[in-house]
PDB file of N, CA and C in Angstrom:
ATOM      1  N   UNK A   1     -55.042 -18.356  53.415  1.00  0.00           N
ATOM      2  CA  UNK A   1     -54.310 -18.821  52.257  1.00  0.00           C
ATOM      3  C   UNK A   1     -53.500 -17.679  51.634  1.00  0.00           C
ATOM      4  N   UNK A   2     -54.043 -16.673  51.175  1.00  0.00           N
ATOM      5  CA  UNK A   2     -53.717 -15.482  51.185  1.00  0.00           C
ATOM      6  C   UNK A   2     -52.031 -15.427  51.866  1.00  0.00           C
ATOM      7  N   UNK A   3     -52.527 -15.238  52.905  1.00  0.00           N
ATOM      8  CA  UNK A   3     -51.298 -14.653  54.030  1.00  0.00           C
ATOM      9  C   UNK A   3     -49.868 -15.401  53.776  1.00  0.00           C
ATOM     10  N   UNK A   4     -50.510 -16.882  53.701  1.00  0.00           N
ATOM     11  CA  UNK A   4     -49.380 -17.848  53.483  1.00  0.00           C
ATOM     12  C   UNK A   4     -48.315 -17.736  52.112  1.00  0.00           C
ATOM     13  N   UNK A   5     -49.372 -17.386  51.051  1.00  0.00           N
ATOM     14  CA  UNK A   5     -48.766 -17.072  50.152  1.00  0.00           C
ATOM     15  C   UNK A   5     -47.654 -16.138  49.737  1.00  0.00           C
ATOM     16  N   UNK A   6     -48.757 -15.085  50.111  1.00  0.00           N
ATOM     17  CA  UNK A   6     -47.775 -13.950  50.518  1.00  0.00           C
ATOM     18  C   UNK A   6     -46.229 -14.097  51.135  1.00  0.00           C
ATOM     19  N   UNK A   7     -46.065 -14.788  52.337  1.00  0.00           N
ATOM     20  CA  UNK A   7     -44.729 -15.083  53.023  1.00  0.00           C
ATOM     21  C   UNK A   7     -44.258 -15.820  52.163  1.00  0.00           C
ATOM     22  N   UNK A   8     -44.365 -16.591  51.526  1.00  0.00           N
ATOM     23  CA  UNK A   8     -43.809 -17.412  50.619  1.00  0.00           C
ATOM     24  C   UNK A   8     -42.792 -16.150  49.414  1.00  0.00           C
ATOM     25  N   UNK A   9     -44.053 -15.387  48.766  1.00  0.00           N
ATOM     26  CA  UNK A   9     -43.122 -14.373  48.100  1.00  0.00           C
ATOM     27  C   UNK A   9     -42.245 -13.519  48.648  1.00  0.00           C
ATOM     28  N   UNK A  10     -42.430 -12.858  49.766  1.00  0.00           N
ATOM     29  CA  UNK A  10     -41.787 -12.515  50.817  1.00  0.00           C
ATOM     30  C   UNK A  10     -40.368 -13.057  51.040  1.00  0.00           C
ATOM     31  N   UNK A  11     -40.638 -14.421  50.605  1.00  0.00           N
ATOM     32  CA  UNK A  11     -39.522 -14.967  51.535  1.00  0.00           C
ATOM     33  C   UNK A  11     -38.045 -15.393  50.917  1.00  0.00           C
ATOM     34  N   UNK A  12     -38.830 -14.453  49.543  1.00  0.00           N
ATOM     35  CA  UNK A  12     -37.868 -15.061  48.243  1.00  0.00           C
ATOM     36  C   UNK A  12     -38.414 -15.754  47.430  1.00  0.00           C
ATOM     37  N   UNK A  13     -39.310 -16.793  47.455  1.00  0.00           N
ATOM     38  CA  UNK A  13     -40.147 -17.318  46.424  1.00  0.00           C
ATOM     39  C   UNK A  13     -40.806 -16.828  45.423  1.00  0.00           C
ATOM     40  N   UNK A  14     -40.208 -16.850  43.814  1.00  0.00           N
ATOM     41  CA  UNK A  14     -41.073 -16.280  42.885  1.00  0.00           C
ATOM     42  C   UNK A  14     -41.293 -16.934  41.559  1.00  0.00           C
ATOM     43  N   UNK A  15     -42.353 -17.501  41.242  1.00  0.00           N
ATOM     44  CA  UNK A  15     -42.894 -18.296  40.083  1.00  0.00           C
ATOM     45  C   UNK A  15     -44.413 -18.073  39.845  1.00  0.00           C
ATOM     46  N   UNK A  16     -44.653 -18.696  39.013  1.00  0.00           N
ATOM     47  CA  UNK A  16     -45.998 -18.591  37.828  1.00  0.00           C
ATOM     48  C   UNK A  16     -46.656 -19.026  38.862  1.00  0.00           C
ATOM     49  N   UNK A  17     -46.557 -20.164  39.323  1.00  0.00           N
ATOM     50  CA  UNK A  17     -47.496 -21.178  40.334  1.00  0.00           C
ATOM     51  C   UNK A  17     -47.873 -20.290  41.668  1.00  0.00           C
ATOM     52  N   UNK A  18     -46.673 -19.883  42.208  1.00  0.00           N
ATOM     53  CA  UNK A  18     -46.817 -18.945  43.452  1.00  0.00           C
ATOM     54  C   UNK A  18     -47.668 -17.743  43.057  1.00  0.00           C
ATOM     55  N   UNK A  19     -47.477 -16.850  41.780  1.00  0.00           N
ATOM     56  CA  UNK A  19     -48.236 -15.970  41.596  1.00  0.00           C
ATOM     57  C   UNK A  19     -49.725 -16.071  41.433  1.00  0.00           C
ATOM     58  N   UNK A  20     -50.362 -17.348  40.552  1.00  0.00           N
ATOM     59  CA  UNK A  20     -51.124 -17.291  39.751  1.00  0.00           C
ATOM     60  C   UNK A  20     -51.815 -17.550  41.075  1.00  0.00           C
ATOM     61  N   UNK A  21     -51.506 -18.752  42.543  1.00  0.00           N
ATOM     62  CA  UNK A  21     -52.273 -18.822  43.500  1.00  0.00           C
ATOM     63  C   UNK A  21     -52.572 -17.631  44.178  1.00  0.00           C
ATOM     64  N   UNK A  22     -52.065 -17.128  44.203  1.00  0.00           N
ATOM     65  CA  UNK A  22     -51.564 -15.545  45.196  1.00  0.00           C
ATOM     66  C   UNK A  22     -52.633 -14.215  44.453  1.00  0.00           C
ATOM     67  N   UNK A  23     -52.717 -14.492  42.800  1.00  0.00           N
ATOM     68  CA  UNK A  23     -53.396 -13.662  42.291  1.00  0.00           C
ATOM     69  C   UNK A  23     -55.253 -14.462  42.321  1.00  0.00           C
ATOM     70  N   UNK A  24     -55.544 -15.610  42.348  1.00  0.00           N
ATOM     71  CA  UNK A  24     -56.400 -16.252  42.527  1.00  0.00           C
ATOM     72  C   UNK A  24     -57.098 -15.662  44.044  1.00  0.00           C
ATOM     73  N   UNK A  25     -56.358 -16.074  44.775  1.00  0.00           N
ATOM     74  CA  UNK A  25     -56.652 -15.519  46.441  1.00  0.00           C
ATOM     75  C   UNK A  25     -57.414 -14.139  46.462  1.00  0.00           C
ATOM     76  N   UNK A  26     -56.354 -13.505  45.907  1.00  0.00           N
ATOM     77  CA  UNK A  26     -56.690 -11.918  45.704  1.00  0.00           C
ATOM     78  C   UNK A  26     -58.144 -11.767  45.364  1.00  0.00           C
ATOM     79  N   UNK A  27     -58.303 -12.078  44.308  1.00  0.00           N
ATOM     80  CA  UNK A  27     -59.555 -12.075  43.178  1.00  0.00           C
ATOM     81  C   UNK A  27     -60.869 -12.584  44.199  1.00  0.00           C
ATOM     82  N   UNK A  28     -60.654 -14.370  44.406  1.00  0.00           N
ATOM     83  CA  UNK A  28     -60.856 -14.393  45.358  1.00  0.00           C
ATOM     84  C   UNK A  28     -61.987 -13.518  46.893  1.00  0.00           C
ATOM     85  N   UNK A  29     -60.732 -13.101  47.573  1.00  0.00           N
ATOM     86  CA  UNK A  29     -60.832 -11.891  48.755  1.00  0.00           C
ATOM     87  C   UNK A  29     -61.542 -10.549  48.264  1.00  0.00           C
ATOM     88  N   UNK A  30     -62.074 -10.625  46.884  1.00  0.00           N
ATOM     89  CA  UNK A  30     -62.320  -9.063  46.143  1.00  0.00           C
ATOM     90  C   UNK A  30     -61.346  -8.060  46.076  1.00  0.00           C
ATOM     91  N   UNK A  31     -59.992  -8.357  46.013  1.00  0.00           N
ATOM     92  CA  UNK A  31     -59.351  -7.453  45.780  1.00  0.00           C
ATOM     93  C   UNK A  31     -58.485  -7.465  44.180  1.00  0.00           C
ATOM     94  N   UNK A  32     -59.254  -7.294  43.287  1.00  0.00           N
ATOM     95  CA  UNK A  32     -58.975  -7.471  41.670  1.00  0.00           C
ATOM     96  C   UNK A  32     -57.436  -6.520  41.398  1.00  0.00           C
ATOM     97  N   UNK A  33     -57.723  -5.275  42.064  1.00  0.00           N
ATOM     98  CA  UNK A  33     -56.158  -4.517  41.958  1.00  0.00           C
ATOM     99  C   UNK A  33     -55.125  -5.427  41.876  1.00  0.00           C
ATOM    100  N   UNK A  34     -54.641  -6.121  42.990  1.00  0.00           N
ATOM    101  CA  UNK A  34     -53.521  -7.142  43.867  1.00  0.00           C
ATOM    102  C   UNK A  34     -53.508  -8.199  42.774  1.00  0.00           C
ATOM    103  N   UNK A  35     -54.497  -8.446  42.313  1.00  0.00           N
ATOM    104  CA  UNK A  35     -54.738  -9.601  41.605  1.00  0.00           C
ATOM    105  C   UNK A  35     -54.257  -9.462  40.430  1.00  0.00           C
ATOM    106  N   UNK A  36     -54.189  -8.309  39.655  1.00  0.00           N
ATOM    107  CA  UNK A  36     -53.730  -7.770  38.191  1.00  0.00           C
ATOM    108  C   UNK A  36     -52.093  -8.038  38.893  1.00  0.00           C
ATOM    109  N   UNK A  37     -51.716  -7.397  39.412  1.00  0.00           N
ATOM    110  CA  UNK A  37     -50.269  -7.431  39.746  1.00  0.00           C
ATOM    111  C   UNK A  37     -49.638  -8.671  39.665  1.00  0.00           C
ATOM    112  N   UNK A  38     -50.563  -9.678  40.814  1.00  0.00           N
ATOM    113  CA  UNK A  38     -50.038 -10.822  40.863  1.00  0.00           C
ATOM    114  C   UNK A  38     -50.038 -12.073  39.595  1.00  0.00           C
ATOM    115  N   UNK A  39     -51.097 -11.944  38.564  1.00  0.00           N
ATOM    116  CA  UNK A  39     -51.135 -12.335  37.772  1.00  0.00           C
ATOM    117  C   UNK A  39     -50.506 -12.256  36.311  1.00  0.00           C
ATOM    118  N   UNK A  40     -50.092 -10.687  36.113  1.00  0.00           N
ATOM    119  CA  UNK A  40     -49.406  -9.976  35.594  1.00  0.00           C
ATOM    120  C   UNK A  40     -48.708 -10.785  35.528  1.00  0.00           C
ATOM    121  N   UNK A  41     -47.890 -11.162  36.558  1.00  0.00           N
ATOM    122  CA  UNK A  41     -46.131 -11.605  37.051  1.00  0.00           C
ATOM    123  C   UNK A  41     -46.253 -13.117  36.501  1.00  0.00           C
ATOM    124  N   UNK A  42     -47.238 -13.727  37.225  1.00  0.00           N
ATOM    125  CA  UNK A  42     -47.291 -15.233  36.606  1.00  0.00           C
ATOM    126  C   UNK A  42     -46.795 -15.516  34.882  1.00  0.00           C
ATOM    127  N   UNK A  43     -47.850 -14.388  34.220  1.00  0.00           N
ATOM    128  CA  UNK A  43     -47.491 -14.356  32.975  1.00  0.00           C
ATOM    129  C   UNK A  43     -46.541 -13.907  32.252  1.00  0.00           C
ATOM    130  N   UNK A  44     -45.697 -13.253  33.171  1.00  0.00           N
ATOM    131  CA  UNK A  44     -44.277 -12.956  32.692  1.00  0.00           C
ATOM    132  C   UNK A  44     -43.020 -14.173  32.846  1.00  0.00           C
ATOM    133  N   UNK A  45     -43.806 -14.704  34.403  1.00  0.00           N
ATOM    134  CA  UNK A  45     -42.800 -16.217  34.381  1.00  0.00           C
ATOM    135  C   UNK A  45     -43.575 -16.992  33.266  1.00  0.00           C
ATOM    136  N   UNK A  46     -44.497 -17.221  32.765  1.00  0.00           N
ATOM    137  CA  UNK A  46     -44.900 -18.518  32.034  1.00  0.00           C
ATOM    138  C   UNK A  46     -45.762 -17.980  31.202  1.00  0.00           C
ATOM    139  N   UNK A  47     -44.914 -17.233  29.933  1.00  0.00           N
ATOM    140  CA  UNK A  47     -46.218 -16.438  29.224  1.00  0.00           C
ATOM    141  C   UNK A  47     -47.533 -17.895  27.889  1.00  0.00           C
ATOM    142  N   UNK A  48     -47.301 -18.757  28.457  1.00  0.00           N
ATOM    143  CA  UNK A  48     -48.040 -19.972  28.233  1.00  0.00           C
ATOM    144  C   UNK A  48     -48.825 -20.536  29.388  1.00  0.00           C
ATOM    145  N   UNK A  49     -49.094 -19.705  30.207  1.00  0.00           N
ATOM    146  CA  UNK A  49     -49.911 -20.098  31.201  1.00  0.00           C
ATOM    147  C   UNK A  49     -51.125 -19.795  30.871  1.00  0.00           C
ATOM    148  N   UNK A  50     -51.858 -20.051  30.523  1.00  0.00           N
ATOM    149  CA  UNK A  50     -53.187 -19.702  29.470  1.00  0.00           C
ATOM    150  C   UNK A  50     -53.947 -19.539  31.192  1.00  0.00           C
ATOM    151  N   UNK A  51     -53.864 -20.586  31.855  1.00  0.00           N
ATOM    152  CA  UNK A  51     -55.095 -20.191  33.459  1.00  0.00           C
ATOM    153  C   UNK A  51     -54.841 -18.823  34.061  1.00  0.00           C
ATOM    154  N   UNK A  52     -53.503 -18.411  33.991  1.00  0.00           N
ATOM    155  CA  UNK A  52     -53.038 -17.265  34.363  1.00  0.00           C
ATOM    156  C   UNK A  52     -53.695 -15.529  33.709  1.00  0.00           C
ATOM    157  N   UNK A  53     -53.680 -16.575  32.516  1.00  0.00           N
ATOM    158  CA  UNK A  53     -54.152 -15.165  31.253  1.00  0.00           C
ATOM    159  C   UNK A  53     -55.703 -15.370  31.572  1.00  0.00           C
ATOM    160  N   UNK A  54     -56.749 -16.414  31.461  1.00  0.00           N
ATOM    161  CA  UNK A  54     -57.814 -16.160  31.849  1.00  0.00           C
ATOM    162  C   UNK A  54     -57.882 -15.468  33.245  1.00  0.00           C
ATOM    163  N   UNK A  55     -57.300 -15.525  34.244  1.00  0.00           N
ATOM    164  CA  UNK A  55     -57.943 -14.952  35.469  1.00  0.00           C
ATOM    165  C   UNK A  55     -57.584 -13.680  36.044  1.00  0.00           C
ATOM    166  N   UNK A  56     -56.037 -13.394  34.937  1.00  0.00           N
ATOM    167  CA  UNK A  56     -56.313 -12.004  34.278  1.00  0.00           C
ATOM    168  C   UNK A  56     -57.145 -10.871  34.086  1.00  0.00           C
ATOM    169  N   UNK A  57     -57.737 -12.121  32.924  1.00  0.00           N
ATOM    170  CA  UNK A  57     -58.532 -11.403  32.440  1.00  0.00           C
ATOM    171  C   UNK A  57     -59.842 -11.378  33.169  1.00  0.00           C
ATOM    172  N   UNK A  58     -60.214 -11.727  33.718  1.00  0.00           N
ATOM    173  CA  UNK A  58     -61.062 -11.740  34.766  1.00  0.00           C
ATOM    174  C   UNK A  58     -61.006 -10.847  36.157  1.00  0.00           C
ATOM    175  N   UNK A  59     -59.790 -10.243  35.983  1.00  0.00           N
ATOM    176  CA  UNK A  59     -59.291  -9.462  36.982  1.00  0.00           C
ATOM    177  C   UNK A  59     -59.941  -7.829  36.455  1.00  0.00           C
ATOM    178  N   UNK A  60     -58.754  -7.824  35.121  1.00  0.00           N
ATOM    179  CA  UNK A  60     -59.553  -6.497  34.799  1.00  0.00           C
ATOM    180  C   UNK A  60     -60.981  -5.983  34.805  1.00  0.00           C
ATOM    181  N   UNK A  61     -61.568  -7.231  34.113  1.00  0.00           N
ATOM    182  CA  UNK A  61     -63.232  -7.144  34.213  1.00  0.00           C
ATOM    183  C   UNK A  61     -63.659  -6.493  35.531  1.00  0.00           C
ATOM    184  N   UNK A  62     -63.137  -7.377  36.299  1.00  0.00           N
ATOM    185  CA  UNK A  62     -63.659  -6.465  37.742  1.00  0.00           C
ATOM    186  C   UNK A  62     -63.725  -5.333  37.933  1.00  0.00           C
ATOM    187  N   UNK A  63     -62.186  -4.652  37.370  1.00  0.00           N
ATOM    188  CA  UNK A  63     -62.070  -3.392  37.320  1.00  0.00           C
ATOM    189  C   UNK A  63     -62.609  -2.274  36.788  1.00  0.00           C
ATOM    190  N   UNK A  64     -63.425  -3.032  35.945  1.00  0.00           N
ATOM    191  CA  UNK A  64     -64.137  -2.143  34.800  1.00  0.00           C
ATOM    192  C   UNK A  64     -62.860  -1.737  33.579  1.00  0.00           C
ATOM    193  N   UNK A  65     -61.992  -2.424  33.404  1.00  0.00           N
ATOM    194  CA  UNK A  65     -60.902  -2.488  32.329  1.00  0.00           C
ATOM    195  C   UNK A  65     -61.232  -3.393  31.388  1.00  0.00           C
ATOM    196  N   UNK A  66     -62.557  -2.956  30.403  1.00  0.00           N
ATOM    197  CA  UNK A  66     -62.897  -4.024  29.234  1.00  0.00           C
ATOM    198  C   UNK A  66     -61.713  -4.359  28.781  1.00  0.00           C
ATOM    199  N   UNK A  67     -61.175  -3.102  28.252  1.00  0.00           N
ATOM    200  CA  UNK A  67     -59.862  -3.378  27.387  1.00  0.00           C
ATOM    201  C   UNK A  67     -58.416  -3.859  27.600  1.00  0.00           C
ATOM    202  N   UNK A  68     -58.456  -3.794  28.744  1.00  0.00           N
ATOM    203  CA  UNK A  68     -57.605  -4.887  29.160  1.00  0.00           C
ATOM    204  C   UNK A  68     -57.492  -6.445  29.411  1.00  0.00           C
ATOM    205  N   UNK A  69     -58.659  -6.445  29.964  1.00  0.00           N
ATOM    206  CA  UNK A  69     -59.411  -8.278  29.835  1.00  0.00           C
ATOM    207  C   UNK A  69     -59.319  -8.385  28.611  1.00  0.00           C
ATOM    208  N   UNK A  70     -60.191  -8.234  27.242  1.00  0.00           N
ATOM    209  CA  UNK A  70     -60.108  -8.637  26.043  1.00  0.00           C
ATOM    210  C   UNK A  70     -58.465  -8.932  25.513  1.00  0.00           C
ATOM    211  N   UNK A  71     -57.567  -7.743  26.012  1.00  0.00           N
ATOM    212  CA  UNK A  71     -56.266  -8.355  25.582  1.00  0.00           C
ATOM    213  C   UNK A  71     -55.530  -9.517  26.250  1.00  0.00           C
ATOM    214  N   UNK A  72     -56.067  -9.673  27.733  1.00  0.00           N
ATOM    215  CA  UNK A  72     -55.240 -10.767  28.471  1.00  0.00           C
ATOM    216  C   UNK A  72     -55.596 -11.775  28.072  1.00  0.00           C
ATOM    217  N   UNK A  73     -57.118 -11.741  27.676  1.00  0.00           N
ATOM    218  CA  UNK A  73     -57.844 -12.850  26.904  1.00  0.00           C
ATOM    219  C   UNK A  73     -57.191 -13.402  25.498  1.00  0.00           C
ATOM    220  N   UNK A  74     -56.761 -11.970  24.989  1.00  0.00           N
ATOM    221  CA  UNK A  74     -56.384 -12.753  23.404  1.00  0.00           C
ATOM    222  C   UNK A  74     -54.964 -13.276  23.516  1.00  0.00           C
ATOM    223  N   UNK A  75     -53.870 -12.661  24.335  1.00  0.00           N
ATOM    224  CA  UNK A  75     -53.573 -13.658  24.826  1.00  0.00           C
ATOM    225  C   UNK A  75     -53.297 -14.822  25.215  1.00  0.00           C
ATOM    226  N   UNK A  76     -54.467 -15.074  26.137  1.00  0.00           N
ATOM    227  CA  UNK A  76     -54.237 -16.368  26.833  1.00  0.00           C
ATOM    228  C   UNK A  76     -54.692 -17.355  25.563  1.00  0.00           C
ATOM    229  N   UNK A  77     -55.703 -16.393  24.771  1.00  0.00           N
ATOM    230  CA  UNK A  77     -56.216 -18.061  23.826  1.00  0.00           C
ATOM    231  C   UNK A  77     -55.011 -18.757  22.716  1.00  0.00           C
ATOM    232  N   UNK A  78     -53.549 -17.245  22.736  1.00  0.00           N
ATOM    233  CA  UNK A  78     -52.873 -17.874  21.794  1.00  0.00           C
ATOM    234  C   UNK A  78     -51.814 -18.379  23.127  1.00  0.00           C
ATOM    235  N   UNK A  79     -51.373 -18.191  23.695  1.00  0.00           N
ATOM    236  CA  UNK A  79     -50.833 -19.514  24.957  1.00  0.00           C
ATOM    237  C   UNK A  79     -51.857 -20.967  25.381  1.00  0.00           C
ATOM    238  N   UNK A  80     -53.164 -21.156  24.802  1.00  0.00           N
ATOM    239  CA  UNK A  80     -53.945 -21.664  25.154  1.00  0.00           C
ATOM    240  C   UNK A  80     -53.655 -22.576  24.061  1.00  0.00           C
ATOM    241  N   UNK A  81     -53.575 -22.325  22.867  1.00  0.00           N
ATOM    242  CA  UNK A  81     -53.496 -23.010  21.552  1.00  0.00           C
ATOM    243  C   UNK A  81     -51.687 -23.695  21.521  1.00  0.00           C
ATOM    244  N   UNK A  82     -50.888 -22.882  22.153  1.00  0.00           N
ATOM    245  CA  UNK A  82     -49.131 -23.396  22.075  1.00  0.00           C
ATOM    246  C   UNK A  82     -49.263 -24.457  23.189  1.00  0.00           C
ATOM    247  N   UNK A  83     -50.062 -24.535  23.803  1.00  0.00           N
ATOM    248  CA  UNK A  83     -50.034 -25.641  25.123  1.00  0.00           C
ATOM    249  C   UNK A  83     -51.160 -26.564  24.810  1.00  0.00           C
ATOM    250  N   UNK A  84     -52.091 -26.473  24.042  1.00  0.00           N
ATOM    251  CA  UNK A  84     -53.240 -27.210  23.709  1.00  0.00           C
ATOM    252  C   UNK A  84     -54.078 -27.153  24.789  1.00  0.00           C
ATOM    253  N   UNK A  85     -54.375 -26.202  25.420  1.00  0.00           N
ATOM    254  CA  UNK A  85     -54.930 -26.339  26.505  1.00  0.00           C
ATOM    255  C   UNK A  85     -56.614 -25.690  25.812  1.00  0.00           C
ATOM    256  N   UNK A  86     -57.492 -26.714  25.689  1.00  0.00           N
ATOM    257  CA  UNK A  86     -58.545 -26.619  24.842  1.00  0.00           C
ATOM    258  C   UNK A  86     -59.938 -26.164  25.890  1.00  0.00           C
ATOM    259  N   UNK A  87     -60.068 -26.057  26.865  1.00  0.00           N
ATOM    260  CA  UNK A  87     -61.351 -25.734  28.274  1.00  0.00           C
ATOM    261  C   UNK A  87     -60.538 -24.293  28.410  1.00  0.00           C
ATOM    262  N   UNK A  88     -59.734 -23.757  28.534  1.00  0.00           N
ATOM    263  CA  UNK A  88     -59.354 -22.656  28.731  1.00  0.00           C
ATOM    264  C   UNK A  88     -59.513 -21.467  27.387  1.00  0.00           C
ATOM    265  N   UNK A  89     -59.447 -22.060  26.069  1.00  0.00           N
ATOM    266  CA  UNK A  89     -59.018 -22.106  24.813  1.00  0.00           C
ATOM    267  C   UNK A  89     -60.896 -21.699  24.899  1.00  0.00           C
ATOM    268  N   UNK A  90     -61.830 -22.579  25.015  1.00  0.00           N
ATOM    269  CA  UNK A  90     -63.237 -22.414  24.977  1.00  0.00           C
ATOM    270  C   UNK A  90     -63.644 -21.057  25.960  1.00  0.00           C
ATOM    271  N   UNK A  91     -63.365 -21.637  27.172  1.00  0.00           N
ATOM    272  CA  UNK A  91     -63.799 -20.348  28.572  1.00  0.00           C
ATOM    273  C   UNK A  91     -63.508 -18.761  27.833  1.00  0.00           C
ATOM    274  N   UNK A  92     -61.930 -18.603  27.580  1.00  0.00           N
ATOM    275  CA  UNK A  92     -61.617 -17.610  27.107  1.00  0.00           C
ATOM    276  C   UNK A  92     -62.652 -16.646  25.521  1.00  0.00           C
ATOM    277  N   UNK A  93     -63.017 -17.598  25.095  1.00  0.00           N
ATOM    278  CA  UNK A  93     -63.639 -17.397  23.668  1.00  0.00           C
ATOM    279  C   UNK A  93     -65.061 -16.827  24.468  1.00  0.00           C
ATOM    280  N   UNK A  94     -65.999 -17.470  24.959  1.00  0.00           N
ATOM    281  CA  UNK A  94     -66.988 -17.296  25.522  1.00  0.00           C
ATOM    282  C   UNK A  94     -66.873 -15.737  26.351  1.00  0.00           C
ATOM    283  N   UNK A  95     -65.573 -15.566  27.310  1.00  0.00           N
ATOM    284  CA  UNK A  95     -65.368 -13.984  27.908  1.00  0.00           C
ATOM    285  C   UNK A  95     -65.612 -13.059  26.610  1.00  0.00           C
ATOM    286  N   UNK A  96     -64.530 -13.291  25.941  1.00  0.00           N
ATOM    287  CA  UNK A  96     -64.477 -12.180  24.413  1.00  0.00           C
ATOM    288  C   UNK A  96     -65.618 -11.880  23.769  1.00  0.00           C
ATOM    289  N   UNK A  97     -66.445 -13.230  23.290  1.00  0.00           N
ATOM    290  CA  UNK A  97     -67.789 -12.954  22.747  1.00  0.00           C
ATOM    291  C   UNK A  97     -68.812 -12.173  23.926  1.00  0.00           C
ATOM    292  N   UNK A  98     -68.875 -12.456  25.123  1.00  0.00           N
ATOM    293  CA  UNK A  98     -69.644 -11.532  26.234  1.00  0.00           C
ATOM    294  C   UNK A  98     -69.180  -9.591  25.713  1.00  0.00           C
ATOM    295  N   UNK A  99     -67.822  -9.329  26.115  1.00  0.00           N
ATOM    296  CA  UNK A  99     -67.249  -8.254  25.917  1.00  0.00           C
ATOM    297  C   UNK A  99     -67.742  -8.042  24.594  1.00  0.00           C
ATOM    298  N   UNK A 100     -67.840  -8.513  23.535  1.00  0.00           N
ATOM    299  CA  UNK A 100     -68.146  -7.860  22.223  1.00  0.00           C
ATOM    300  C   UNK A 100     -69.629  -7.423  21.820  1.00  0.00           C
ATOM    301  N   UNK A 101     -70.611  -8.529  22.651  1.00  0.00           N
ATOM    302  CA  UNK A 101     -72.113  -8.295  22.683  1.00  0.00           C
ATOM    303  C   UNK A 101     -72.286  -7.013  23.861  1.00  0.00           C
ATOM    304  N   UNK A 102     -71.323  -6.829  24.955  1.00  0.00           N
ATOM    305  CA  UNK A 102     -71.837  -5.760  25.727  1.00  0.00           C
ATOM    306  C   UNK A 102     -71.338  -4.362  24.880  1.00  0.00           C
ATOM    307  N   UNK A 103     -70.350  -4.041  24.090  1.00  0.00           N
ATOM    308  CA  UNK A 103     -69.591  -3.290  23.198  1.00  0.00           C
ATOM    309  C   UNK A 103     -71.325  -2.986  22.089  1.00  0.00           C
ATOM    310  N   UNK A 104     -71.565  -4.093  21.529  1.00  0.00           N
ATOM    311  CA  UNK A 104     -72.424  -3.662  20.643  1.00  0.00           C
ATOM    312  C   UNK A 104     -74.095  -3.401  21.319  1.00  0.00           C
ATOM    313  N   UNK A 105     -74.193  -3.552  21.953  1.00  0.00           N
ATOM    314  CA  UNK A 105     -75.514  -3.001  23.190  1.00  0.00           C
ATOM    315  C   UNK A 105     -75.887  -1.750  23.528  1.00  0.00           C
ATOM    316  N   UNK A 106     -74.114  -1.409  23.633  1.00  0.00           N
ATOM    317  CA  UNK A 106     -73.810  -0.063  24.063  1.00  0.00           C
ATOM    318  C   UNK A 106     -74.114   1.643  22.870  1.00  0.00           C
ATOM    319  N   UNK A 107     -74.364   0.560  21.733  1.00  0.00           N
ATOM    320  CA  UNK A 107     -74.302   1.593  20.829  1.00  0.00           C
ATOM    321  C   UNK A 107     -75.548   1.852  19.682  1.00  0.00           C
TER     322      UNK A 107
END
């Protein structure tokens, strides 16, 4: 799936949809790096893509980039709220509150 995608961008093809699958794959395959990139981009085509901004943010996490997830997160929950997109709007809230209980654990 991966591969396919890829040729697709390759081939000239570039949108939110193409990225956000392409950064999914990535994530996916364990490769969270590829995945920031590709998701990145989604959210530059469709900065209301709230699925985009969660898996984002889910990207950095991997990375060990708290602070970057928490922002893709805050984010996505205000593209989440301009689209009404209310399961994404929840998911996202639930990441942030995790990140804030591991923040206060820590100290």
């Amino acid at each position: 799936m991966r591969e396919r995608l890829q040729a697709l961008l390759d081939a000239g093809r570039d949108d939110a949809l193409l990225r956000f699958g392409l950064g999914n794959a990535c994530l996916q395959a364990g490769d969270p790096a590829a995945a920031t990139t590709h998701l990145t981009a989604a959210t530059r085509h469709d900065p209301d893509y709230s699925a985009a901004w969660k898996l984002l943010g889910k990207a950095w996490l991997a990375l060990g980039r708290d602070d970057d997830a928490e922002a893709a997160w805050r984010a996505g929950l205000d593209a989440a709220a301009r689209r009404g997109d209310v399961q994404s709007s929840k998911e996202m809230t639930v990441f942030l509150r995790r990140i804030e209980r591991a923040r206060h654990s820590k100290t």
